[in-house]
N, C-alpha and C. Protein backbone atom coordinates (compact mmCIF):
# COMPACT_ATOMS: atom_id res chain seq x y z
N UNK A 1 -137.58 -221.34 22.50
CA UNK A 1 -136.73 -220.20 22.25
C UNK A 1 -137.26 -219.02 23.07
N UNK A 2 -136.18 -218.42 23.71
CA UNK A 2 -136.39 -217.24 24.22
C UNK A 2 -136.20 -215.72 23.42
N UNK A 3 -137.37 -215.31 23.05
CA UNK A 3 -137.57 -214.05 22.64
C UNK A 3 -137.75 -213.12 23.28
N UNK A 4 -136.72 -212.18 23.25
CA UNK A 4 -136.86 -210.98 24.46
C UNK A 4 -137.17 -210.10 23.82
N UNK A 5 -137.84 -208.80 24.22
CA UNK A 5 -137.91 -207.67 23.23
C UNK A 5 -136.72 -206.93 23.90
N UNK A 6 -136.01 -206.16 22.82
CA UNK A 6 -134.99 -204.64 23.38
C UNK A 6 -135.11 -203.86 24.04
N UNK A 7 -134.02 -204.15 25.38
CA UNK A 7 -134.43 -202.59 26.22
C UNK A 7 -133.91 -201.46 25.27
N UNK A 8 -134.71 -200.86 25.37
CA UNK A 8 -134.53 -199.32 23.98
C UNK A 8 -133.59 -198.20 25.18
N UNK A 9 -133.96 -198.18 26.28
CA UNK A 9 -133.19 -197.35 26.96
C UNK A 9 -131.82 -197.82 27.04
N UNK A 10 -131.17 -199.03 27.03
CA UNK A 10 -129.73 -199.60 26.98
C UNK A 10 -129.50 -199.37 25.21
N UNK A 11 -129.82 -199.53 24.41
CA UNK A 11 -129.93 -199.61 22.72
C UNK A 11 -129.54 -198.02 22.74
N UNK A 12 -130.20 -196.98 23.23
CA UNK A 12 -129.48 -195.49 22.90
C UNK A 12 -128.06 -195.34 23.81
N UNK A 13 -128.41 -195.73 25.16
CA UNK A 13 -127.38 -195.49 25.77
C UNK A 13 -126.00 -196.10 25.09
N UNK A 14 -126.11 -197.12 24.39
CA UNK A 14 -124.63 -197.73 23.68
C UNK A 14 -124.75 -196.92 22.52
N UNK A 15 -125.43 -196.51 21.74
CA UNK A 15 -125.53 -195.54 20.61
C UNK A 15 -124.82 -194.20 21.05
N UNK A 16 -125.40 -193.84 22.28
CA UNK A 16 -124.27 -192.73 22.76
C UNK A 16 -123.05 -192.73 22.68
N UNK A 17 -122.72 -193.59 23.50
CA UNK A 17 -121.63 -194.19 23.62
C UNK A 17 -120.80 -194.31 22.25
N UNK A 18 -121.23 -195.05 21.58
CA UNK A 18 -120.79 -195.33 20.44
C UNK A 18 -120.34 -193.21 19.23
N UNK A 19 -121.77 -192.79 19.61
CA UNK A 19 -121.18 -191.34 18.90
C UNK A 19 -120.33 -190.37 19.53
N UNK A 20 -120.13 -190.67 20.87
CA UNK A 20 -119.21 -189.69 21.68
C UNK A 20 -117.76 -190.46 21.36
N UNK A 21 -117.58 -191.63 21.25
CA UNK A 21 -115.86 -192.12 21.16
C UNK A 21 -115.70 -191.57 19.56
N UNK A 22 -116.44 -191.65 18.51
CA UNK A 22 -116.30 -191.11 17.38
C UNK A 22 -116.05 -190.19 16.97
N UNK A 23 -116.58 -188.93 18.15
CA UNK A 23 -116.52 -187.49 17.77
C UNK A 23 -115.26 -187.46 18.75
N UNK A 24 -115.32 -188.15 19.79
CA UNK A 24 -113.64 -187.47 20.36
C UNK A 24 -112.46 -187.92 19.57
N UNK A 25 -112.40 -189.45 19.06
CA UNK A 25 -111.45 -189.42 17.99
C UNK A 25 -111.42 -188.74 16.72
N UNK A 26 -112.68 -188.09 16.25
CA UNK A 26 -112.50 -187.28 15.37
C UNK A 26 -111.54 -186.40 15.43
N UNK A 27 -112.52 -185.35 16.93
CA UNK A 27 -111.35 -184.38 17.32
C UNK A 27 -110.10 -184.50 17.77
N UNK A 28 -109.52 -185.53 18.23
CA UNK A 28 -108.08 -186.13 18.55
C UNK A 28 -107.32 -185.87 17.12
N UNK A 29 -108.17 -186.47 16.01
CA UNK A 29 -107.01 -186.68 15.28
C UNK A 29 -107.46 -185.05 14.47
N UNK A 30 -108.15 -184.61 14.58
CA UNK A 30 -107.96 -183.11 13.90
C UNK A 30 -106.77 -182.25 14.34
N UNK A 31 -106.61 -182.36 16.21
CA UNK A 31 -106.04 -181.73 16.38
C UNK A 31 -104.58 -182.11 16.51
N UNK A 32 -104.43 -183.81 15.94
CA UNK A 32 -103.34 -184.04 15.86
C UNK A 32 -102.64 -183.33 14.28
N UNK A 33 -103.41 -183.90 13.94
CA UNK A 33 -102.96 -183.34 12.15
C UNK A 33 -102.81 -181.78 12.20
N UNK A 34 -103.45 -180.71 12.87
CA UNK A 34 -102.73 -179.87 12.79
C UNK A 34 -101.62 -179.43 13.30
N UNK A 35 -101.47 -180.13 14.62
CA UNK A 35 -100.34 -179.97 15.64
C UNK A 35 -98.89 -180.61 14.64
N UNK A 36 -99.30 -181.40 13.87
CA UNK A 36 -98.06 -182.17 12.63
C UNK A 36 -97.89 -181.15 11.96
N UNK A 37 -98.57 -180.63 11.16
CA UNK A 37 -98.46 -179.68 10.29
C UNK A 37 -97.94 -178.41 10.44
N UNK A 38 -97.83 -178.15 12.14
CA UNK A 38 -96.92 -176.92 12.08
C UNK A 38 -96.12 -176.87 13.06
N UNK A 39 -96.04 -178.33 13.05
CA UNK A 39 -94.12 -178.89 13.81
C UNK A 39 -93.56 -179.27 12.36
N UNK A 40 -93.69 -180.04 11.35
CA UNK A 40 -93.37 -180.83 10.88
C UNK A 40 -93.29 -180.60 9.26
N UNK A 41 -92.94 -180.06 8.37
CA UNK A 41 -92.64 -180.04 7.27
C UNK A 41 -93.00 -180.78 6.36
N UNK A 42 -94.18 -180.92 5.86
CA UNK A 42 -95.35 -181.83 5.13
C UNK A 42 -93.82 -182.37 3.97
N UNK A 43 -93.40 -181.43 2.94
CA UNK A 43 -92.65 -181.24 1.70
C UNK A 43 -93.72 -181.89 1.08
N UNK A 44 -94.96 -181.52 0.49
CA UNK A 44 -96.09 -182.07 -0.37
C UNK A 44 -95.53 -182.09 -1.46
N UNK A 45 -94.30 -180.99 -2.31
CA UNK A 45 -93.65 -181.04 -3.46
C UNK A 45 -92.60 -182.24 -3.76
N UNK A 46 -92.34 -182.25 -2.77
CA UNK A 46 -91.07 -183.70 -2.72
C UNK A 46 -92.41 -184.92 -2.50
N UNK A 47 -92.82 -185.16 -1.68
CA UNK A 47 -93.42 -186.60 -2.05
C UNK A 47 -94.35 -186.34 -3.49
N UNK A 48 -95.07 -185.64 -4.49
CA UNK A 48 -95.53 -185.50 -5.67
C UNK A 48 -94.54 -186.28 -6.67
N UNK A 49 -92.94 -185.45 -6.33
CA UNK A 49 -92.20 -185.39 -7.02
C UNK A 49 -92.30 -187.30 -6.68
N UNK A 50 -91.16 -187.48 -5.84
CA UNK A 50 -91.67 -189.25 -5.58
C UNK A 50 -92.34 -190.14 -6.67
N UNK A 51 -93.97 -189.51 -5.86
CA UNK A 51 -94.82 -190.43 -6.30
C UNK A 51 -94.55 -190.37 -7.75
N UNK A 52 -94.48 -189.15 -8.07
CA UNK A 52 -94.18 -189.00 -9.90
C UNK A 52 -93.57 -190.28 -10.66
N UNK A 53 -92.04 -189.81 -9.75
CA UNK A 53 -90.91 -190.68 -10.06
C UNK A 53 -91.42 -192.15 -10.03
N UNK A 54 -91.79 -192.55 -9.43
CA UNK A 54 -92.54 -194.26 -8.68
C UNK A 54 -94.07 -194.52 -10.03
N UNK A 55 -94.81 -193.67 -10.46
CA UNK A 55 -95.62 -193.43 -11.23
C UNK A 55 -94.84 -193.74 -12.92
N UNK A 56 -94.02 -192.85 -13.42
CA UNK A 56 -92.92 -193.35 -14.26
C UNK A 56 -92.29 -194.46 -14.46
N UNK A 57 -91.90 -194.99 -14.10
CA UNK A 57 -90.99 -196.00 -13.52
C UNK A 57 -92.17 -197.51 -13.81
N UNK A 58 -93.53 -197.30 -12.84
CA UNK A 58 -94.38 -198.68 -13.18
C UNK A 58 -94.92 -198.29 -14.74
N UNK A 59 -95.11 -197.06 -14.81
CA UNK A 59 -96.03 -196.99 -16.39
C UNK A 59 -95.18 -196.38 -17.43
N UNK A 60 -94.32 -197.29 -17.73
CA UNK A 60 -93.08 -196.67 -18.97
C UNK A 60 -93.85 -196.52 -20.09
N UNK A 61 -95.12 -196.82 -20.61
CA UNK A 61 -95.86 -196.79 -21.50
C UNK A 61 -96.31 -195.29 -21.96
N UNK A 62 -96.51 -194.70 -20.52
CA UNK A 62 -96.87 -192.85 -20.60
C UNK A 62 -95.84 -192.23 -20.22
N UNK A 63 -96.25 -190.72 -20.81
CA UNK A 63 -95.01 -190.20 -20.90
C UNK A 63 -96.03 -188.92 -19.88
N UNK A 64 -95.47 -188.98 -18.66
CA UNK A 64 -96.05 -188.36 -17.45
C UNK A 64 -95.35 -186.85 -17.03
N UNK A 65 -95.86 -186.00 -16.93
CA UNK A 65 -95.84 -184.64 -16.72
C UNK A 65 -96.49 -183.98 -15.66
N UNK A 66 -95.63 -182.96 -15.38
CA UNK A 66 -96.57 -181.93 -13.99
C UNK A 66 -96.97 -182.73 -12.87
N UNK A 67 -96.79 -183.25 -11.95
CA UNK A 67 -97.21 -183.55 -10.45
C UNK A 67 -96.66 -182.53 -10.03
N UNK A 68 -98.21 -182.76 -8.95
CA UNK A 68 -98.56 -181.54 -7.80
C UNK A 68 -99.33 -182.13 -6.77
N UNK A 69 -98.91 -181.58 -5.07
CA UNK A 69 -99.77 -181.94 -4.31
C UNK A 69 -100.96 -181.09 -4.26
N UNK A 70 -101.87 -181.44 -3.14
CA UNK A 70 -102.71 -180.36 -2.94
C UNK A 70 -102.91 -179.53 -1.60
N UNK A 71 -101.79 -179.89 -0.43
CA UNK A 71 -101.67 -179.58 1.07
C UNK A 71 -103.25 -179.40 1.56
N UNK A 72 -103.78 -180.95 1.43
CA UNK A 72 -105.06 -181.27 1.94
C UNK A 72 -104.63 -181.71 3.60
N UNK A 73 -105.41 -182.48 4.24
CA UNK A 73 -105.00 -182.50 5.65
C UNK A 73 -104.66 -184.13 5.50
N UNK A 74 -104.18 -185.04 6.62
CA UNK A 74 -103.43 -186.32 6.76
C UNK A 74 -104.03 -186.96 5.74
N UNK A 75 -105.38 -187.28 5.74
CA UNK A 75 -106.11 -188.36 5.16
C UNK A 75 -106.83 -187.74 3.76
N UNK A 76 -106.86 -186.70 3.35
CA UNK A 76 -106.90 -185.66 2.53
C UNK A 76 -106.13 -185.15 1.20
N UNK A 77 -105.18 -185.83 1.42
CA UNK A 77 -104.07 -185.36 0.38
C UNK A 77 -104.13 -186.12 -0.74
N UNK A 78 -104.13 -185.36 -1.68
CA UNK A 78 -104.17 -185.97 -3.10
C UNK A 78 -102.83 -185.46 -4.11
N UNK A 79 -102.23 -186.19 -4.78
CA UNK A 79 -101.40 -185.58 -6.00
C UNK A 79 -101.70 -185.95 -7.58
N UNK A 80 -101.49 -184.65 -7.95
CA UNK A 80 -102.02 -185.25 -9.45
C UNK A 80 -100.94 -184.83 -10.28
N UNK A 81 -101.28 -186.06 -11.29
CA UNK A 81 -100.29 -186.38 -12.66
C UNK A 81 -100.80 -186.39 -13.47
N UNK A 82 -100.04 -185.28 -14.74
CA UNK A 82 -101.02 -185.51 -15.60
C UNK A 82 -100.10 -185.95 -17.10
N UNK A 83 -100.90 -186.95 -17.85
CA UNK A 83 -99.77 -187.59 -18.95
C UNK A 83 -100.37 -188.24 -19.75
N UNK A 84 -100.19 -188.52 -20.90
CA UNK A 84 -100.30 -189.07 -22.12
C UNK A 84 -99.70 -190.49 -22.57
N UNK A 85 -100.07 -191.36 -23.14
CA UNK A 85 -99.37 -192.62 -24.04
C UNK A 85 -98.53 -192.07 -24.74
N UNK A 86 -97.45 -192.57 -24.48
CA UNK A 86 -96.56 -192.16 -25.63
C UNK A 86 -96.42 -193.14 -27.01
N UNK A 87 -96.27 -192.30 -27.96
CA UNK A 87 -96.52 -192.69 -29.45
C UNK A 87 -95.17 -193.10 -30.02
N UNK A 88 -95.35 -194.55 -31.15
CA UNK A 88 -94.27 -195.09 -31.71
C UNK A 88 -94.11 -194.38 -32.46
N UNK A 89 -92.85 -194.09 -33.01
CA UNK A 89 -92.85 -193.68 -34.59
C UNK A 89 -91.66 -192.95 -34.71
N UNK A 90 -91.12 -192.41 -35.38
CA UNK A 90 -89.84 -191.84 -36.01
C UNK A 90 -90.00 -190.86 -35.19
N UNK A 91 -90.96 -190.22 -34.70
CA UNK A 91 -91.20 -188.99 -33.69
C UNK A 91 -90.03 -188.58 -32.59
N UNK A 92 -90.15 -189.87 -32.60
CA UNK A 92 -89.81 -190.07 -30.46
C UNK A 92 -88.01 -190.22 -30.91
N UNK A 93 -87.85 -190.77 -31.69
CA UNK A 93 -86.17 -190.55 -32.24
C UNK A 93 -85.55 -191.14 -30.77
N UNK A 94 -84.10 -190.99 -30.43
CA UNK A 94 -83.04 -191.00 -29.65
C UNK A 94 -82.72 -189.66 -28.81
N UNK A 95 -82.94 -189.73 -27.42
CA UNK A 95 -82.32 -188.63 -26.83
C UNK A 95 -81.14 -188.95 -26.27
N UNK A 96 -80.51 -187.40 -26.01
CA UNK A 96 -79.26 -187.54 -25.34
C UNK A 96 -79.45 -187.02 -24.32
């Protein structure tokens, strides 16, 4: 078996390599996501609303209230729901 030791000078040079394509796609997509964001009309209230709706719909069990986005950036965005089990009982009655 051939055991070589590591050229350490090729081992950083691909490490370079490797942190410069990272930081330029970083910055690519930073400056894509902002360049979206003020061509493009996020509506963070309408997809909440959505997800709400889509949230309802799989968990008929809770009775789900208030969604909200948070106009975080592409990969960033969060919406929250906030809701309770809903309870059997003479309570809940018939709506119209």
């Amino acid at each position: 078996m051939n055991v070589r030791e590591p050229d350490w000078a090729y081992v950083a040079r691909s490490l370079l390599k490797v942190l410069a394509v990272t930081a330029a796609l970083y910055l690519a997509f930073i400056v894509t996501d902002r360049v979206l964001r003020s061509v493009i009309d996020s509506g963070d209230e309408r997809t909440a609303l959505v997800y709400g709706t889509a949230a309802r719909v799989a968990n008929p069990d809770k009775r789900l209230v208030d969604g909200h986005g948070d106009a975080g950036w592409l990969l960033n965005t969060t919406y929250t729901l906030k809701g309770e089990p809903r309870r059997a009982g003479a309570s809940e009655g018939w709506k119209e």
